[in-house]
Protein backbone atom coordinates (compact mmCIF):
# COMPACT_ATOMS: atom_id res chain seq x y z
CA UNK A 1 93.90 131.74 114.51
CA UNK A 2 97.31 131.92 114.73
CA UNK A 3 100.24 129.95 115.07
CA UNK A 4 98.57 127.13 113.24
CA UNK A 5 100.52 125.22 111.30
CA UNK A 6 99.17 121.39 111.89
CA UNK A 7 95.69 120.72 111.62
CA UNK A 8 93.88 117.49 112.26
CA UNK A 9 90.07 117.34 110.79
CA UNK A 10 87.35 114.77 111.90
CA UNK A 11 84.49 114.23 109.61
CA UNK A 12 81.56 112.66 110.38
CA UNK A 13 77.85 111.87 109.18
CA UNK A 14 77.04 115.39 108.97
CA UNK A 15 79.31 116.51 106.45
CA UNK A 16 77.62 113.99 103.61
CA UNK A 17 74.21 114.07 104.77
CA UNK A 18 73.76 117.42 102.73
CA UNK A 19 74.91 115.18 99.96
CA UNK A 20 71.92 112.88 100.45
CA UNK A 21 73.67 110.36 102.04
CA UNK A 22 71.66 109.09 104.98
CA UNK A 23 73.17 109.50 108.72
CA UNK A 24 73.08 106.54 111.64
CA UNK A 25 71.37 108.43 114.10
CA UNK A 26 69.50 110.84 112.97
CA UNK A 27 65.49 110.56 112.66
CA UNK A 28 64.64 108.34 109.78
CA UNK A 29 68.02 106.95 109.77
CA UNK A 30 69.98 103.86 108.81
CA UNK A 31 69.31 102.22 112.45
CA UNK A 32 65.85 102.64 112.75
CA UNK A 33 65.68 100.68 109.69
CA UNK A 34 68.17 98.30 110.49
CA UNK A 35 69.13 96.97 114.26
CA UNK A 36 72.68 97.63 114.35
CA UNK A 37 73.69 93.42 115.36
CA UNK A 38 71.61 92.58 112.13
CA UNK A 39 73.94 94.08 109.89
CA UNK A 40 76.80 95.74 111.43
CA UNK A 41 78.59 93.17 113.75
CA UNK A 42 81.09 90.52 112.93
CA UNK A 43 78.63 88.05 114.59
CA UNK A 44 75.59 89.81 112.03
CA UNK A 45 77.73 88.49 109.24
CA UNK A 46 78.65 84.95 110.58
CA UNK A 47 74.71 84.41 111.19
CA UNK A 48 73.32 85.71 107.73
CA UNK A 49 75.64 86.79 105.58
CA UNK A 50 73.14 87.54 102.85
CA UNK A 51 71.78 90.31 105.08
CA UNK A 52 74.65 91.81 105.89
CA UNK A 53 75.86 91.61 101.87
CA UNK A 54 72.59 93.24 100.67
CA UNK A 55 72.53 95.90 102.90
CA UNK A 56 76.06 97.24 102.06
CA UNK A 57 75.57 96.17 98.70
CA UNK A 58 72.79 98.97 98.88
CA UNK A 59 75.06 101.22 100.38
CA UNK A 60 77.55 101.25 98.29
CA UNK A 61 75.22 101.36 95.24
CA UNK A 62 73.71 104.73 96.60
CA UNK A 63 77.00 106.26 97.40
CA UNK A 64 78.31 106.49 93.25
CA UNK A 65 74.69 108.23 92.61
CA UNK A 66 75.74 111.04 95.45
CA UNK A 67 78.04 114.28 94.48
CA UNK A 68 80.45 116.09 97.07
CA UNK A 69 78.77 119.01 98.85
CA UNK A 70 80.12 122.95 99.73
CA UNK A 71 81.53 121.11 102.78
CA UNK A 72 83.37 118.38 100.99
CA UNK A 73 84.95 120.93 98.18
CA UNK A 74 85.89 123.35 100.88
CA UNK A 75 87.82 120.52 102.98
CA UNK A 76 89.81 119.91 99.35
CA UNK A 77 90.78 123.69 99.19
CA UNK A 78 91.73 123.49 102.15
CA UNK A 79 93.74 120.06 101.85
CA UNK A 80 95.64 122.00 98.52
CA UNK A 81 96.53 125.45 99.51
CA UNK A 82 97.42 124.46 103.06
CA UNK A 83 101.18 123.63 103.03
CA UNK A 84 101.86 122.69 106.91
CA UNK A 85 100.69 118.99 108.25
CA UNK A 86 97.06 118.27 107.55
CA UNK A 87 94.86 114.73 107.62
CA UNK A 88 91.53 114.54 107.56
CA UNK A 89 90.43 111.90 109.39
CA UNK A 90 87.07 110.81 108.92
CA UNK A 91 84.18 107.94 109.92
CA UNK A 92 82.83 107.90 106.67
CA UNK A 93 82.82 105.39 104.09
CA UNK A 94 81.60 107.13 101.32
CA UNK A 95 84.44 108.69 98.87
CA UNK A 96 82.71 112.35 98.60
CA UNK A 97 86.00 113.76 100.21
CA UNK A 98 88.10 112.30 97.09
CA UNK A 99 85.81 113.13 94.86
CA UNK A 100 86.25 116.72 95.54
CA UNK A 101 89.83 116.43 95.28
CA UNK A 102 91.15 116.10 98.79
CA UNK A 103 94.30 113.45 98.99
CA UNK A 104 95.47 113.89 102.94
CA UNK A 105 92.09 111.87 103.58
CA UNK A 106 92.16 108.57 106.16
CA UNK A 107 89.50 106.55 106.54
CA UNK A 108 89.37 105.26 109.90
CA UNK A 109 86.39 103.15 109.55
CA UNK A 110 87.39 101.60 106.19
CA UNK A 111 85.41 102.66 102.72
CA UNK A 112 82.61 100.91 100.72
CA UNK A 113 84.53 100.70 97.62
CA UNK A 114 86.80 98.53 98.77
CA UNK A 115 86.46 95.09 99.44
CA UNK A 116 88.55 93.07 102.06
CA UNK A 117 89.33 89.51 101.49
CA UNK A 118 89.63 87.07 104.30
CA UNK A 119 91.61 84.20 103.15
CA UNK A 120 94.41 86.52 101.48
CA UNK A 121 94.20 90.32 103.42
CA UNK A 122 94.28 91.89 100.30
CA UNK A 123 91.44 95.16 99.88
CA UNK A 124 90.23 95.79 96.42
CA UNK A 125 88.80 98.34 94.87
CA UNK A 126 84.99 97.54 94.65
CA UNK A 127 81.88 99.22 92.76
CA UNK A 128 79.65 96.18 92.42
CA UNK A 129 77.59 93.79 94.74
CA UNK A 130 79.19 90.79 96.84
CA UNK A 131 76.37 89.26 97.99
CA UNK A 132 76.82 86.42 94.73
CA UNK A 133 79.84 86.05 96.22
CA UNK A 134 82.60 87.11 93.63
CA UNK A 135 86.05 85.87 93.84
CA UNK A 136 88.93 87.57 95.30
CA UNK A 137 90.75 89.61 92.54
CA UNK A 138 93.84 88.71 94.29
CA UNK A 139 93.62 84.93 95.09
CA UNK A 140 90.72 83.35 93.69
CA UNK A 141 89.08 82.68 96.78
CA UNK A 142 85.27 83.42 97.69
CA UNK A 143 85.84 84.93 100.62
CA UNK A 144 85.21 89.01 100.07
CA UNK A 145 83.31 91.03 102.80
CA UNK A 146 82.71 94.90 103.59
CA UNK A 147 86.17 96.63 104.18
CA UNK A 148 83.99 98.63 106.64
CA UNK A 149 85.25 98.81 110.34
CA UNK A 150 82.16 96.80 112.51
CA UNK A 151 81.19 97.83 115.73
CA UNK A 152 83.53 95.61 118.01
CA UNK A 153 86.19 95.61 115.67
CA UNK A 154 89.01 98.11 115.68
CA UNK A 155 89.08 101.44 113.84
CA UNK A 156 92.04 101.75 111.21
CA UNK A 157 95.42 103.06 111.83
CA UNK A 158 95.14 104.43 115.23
CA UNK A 159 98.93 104.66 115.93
CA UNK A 160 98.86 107.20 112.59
CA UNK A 161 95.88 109.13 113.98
CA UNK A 162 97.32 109.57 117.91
CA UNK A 163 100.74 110.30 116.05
CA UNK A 164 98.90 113.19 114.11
CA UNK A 165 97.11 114.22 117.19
CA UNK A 166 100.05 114.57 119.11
CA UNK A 167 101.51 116.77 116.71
CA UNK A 168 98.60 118.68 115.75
CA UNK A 169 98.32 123.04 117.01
CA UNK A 170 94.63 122.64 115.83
CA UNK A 171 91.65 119.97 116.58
CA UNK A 172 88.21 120.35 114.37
CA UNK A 173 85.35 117.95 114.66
CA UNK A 174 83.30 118.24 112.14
CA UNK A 175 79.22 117.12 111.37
CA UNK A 176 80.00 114.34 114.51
CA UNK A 177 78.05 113.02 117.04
CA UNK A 178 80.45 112.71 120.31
CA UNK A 179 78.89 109.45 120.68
CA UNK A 180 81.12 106.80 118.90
CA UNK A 181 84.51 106.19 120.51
CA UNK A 182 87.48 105.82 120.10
CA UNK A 183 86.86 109.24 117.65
CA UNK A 184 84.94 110.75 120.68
CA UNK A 185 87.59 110.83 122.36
CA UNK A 186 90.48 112.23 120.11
CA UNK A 187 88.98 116.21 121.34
CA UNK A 188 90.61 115.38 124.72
CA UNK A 189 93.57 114.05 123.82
CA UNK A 190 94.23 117.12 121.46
CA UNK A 191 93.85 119.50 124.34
CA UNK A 192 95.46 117.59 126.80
CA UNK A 193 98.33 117.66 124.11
CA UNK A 194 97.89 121.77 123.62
CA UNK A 195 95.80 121.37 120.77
CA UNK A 196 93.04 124.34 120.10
CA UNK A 197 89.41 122.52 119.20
CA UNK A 198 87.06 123.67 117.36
CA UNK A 199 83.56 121.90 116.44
CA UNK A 200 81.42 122.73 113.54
CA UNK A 201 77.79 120.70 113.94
CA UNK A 202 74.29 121.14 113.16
CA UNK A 203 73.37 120.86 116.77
CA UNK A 204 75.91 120.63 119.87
CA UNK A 205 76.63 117.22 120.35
CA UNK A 206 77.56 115.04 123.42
CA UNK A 207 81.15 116.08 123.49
CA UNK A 208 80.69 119.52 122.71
CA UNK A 209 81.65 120.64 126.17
CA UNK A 210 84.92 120.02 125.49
CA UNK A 211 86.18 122.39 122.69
CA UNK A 212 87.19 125.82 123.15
CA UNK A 213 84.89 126.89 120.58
CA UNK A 214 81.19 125.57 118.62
CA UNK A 215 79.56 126.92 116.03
CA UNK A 216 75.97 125.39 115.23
CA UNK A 217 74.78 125.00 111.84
CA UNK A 218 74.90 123.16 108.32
CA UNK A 219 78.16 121.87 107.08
CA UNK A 220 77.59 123.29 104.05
CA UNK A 221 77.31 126.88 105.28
CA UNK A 222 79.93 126.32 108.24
CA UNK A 223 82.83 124.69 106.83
CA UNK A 224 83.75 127.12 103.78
CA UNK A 225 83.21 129.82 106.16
CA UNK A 226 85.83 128.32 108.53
CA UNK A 227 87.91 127.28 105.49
CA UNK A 228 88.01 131.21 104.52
CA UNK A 229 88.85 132.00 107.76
CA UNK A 230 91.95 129.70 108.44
CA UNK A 231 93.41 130.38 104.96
CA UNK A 232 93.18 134.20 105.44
CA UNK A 233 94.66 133.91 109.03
CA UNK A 234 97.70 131.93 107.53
CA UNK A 235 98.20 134.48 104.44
CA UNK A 236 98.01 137.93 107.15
CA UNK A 237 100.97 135.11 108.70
């Protein structure tokens, strides 16, 4: 590819799955054993509370036992040898990209190691449960929840994301399912803007239609693949 120099990246399920980390929608998946307004609403959380607080605490106990994948350490290289504009946007709220050393990382959906408190806005770095209700590091209060985006409440710094999609000569979805706006979305609004698209997914997925290019397969095998491939285009310049 050429004339590339800003790239925007969305991650999704698929690129920690590999890492064990269990997807929404796949088979066997988080909402067949959960109803999504039983744990994943604002309105979940006002009605029990200790549901919603043991199933993230479970969550985010499961995420420090997982390790970054090919996928994850692949996005880093990328993220350090690239020098023109990159972010990595992604859904997930696991810390795999970190881990394997990637910094231009925004999580849109918020992260489970942090928690958010309600009676001060402050968000907190957070490894251990909340359902005993700890107090705020901050202020003292009692009042910690989740700093993960619910469904009905809005995604995190939007204004940063359309900014780097405006901006961006390259689009790549990667390991999503098309389904979840407003990230379903952002593959329009990059080619509307100009933007080439690629998408790298197991399976095509409901927005695959509308990038210029799809490859099928793991992200594991994909994404280093593609990472080779971008790098060498920008060295041959």
């Amino acid at each position: 590819m050429k004339n590339i120099r800003n790239i925007v990246i969305l991650t999704g399920a698929g690129v920690s799955a590999e890492s064990g980390i269990d997807t929404f929608r796949s088979e066997g998946g988080l909402w067949e054993q959960h109803r999504v307004e039983d744990v994943a609403t604002p309105e979940a959380f006002a009605r029990d509370p200790d549901l919603v607080l043991r199933f993230y605490d479970m969550r985010r106990e499961a995420i420090q036992t997982k390790e970054p994948n090919a996928a994850h350490h692949a996005l880093a290289r990328l993220d350090t040898e690239w020098d023109g504009d990159l972010l990595i946007v992604t859904q997930n709220v696991d810390d795999l990209h970190e881990r394997a050393g990637a910094r231009r990382v925004l999580h849109m959906h918020g992260e489970h190691l942090l928690a958010w408190c309600t009676a001060c806005d402050v968000r907190s770095p957070w490894a251990e449960p909340l359902l005993h209700r700890p107090p705020c590091p901050e202020c003292g209060e009692a009042a910690l929840r989740p700093d993960v985006v619910w469904f009905g409440e809005m995604p995190y710094q939007m204004e940063r994301i359309y900014d780097a999609l405006r901006a961006a000569d390259l689009f790549v979805s990667i390991g999503t399912s098309g389904a979840v706006y407003p990230a379903a979305g952002f593959v329009r609004q990059a080619r509307d803007l100009g933007a080439a698209t690629l998408e790298l997914n197991l399976e095509r997925s409901q927005g695959t239609l509308w990038f210029d290019e799809a490859r099928q397969g793991a992200a594991t095998k994909l994404v280093p693949v593609w990472v080779d491939e971008i790098l060498a285009s920008a060295a041959r310049g």
